[in-house]
Protein backbone atom coordinates (compact mmCIF):
# COMPACT_ATOMS: atom_id res chain seq x y z
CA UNK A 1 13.69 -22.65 1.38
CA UNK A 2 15.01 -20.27 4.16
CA UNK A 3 14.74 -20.95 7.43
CA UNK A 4 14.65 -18.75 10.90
CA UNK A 5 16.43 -19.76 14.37
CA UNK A 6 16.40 -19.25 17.56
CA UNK A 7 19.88 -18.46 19.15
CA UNK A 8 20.54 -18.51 22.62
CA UNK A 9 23.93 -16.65 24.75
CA UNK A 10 25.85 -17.69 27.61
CA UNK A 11 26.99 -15.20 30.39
CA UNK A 12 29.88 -14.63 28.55
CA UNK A 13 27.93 -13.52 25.57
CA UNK A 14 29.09 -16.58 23.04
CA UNK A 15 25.94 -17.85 21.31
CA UNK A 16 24.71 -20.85 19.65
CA UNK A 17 22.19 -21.64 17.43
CA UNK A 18 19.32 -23.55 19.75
CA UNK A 19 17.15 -24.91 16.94
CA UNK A 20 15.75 -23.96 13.15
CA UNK A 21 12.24 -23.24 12.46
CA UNK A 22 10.78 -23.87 8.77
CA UNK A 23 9.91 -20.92 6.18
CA UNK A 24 11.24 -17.65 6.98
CA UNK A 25 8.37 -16.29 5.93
CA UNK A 26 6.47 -17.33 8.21
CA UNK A 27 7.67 -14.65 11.29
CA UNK A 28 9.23 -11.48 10.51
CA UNK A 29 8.17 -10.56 7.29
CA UNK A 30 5.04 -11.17 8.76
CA UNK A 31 5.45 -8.91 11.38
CA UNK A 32 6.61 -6.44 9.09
CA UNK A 33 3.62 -6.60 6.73
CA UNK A 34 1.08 -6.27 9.75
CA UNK A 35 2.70 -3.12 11.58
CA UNK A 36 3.24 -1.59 8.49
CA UNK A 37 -0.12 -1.70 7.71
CA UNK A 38 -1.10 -0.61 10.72
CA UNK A 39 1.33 2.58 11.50
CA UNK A 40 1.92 3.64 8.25
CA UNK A 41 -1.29 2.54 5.99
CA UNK A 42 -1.59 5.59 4.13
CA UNK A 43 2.05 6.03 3.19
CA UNK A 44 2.29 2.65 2.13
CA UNK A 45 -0.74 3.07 0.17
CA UNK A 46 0.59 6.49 -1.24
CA UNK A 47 3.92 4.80 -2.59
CA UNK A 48 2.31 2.67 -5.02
CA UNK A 49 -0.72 4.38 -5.95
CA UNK A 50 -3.14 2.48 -3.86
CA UNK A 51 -1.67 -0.63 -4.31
CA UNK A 52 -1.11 -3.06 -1.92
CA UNK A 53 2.65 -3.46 -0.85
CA UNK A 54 4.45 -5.61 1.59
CA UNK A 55 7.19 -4.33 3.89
CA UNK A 56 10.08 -5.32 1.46
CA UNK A 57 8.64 -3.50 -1.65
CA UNK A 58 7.92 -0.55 0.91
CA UNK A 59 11.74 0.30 2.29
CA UNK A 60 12.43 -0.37 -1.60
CA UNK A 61 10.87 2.56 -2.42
CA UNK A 62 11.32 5.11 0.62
CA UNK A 63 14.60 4.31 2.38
CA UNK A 64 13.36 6.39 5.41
CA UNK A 65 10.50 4.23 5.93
CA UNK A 66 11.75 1.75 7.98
CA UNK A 67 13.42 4.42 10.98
CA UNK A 68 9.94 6.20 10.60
CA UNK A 69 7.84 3.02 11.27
CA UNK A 70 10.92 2.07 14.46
CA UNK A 71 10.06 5.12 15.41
CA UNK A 72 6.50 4.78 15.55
CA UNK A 73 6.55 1.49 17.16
CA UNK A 74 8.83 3.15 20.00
CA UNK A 75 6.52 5.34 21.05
CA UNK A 76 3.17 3.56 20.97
CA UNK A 77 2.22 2.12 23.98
CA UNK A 78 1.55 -1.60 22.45
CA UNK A 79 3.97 -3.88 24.28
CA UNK A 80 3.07 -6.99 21.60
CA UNK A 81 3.86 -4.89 18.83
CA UNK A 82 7.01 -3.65 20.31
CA UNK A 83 8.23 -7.16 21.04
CA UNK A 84 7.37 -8.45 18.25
CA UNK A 85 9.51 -5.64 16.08
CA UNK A 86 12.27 -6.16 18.36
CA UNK A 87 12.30 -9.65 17.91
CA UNK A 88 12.65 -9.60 13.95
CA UNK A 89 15.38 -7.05 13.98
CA UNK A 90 17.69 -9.68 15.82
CA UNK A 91 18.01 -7.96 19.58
CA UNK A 92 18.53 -9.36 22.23
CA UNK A 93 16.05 -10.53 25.08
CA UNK A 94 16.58 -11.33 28.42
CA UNK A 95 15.54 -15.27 29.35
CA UNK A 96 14.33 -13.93 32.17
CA UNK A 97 11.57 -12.27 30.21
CA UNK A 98 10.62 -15.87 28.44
CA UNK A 99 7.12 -15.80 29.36
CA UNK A 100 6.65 -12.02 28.74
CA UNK A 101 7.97 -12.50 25.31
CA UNK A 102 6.05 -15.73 24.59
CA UNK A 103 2.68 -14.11 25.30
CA UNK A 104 3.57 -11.50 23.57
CA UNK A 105 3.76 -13.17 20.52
CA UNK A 106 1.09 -14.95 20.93
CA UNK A 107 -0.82 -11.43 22.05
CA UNK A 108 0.52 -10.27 18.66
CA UNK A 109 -1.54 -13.01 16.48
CA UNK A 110 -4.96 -12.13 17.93
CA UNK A 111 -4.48 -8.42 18.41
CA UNK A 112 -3.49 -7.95 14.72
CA UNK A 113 -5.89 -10.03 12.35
CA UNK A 114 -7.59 -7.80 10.88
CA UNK A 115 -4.57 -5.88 9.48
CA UNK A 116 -2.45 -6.58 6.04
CA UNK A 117 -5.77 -8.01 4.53
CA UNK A 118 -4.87 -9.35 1.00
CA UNK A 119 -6.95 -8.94 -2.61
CA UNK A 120 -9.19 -12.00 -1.33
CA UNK A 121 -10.09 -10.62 1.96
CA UNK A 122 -7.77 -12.50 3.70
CA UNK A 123 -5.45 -11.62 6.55
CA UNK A 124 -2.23 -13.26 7.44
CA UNK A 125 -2.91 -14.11 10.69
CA UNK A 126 -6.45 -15.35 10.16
CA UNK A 127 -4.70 -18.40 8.81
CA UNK A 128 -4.34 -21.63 10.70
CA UNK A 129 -0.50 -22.26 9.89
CA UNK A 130 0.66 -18.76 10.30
CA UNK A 131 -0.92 -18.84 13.71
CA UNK A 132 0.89 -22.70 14.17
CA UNK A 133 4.20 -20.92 13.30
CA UNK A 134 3.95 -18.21 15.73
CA UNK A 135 2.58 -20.65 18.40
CA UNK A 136 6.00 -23.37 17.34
CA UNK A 137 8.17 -19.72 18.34
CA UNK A 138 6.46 -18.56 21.53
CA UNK A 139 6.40 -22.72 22.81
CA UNK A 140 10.59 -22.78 22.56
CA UNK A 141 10.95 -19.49 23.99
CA UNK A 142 9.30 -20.72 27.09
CA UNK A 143 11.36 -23.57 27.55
CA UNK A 144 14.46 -21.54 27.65
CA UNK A 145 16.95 -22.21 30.77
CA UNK A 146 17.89 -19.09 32.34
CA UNK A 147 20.82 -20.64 33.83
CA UNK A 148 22.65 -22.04 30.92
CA UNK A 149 21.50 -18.99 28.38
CA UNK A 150 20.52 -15.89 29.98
CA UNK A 151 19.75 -14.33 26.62
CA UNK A 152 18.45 -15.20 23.65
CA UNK A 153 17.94 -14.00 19.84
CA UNK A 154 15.59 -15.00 16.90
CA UNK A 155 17.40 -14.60 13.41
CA UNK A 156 15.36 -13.66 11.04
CA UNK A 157 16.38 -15.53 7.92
CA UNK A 158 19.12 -18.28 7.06
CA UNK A 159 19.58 -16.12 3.77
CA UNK A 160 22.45 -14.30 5.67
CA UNK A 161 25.09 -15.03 8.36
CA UNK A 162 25.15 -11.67 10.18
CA UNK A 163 24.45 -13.75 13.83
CA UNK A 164 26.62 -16.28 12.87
CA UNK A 165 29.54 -13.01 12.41
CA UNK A 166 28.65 -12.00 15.81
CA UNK A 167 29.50 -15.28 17.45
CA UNK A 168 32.86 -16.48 15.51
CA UNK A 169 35.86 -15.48 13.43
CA UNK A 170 37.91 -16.64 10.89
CA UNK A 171 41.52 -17.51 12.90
CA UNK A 172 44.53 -17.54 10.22
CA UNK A 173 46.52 -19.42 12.71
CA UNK A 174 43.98 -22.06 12.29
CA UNK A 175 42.48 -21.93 9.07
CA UNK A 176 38.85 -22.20 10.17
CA UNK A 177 35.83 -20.14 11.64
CA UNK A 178 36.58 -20.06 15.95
CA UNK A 179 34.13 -18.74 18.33
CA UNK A 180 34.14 -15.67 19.80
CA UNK A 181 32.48 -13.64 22.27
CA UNK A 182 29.57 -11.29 21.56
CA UNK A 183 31.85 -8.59 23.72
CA UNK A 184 34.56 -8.71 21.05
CA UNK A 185 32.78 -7.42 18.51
CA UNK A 186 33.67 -3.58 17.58
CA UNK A 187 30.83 -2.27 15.76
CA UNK A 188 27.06 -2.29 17.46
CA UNK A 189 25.22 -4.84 15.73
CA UNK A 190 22.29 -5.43 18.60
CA UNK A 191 20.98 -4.19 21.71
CA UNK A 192 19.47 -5.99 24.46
CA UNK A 193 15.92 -5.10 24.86
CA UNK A 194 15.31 -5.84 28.79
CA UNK A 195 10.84 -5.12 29.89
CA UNK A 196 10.81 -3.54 33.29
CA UNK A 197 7.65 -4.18 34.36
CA UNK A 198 3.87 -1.95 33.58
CA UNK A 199 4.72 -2.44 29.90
CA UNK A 200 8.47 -0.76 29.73
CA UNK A 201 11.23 -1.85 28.17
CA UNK A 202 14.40 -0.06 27.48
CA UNK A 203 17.55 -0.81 25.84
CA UNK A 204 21.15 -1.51 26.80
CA UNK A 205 23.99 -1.60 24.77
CA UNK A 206 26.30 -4.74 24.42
CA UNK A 207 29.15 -4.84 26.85
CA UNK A 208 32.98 -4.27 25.14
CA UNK A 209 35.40 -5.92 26.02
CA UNK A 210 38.37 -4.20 27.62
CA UNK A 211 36.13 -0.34 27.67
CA UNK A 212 33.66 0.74 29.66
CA UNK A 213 30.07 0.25 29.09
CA UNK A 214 27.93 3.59 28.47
């Protein structure tokens, strides 16, 4: 079974993986499902002819969805929500912002259980070890040391290795993965996603290394 992570990063932007959680499942697609559902109900429900879909079978079947429901999340004025799709498309967060983040998750769960109710009448995060799961993430975020990682990064799903990519590289001289700095990688693959206070939050792009930052 796949499992989800929590990665932190040092000042100099090279990361490690901090600990594994159980059932990748259990998080993002989650997330997915409920906002979904609750931006975009009717277009969901459209696609498959008033069946119910999940996220997945969604951006399957309009590949615009997903930028139209980013976009929709953007510009609501539901910090929870916006953390919570920030944090399972793999940005980055600010340790700083531990406690924000962990509430927010946790604000997520009981905000949002009455939406993404299945056939039986049942909604995701009605259930006891959905609501454990979240509760397991939003615990280990709070324990996070600013000092030693001042940013951190929840990977979605062990069924890939894009985080792993950002944070090593294959060396021919030595025949085996090295790490590497998150500042040494040439194409954007993240943003950090810092909350300024009164429910903000804005984004800032990943320093290069050797150009300027814009």
């Amino acid at each position: 079974m796949n499992h989800s992570s929590l990665w932190v990063m040092d000042k100099e932007f090279y990361g490690s993986e901090l600990i594994e959680f159980s059932n990748s499942w259990l998080f993002s697609p989650m997330i997915w499902d409920v906002l979904l559902d609750k931006y975009m109900s009717q277009r969901k429900m459209q696609l498959f002819n008033g069946e119910r879909a999940g996220f997945m079978s969604s951006i399957m079947a309009d590949k615009s969805l997903n930028s139209d429901l980013n976009d929709c999340i953007n510009k609501c004025n539901n910090l929870s929500d916006r953390i919570a799709w920030e944090m399972s498309n793999q940005q980055i967060f600010f340790t700083k912002d531990k406690l924000d983040v962990a509430n927010a998750i946790r604000e997520f769960v009981q905000k949002n259980k009455h939406y993404n109710r299945n056939s039986d009448g049942i909604c995701p995060l009605e259930q006891e070890h959905i609501i454990k799961h979240f509760n397991e993430i939003a615990e280990v975020i709070e324990q996070l040391q600013e000092a030693e990682n001042p940013y951190f990064i929840f990977k979605t799903s062990s069924a890939d290795d894009d985080v792993e990519y950002w944070f090593s590289e294959y060396s021919e001289e030595e025949k085996e993965y090295i790490p590497r700095s998150l500042k040494t990688v040439e194409k954007v693959v993240a943003e950090f996603v810092s909350l300024t206070g009164a429910g903000g939050m804005e984004f800032i792009m990943v320093p290069r290394e050797g150009k300027e930052n814009k």
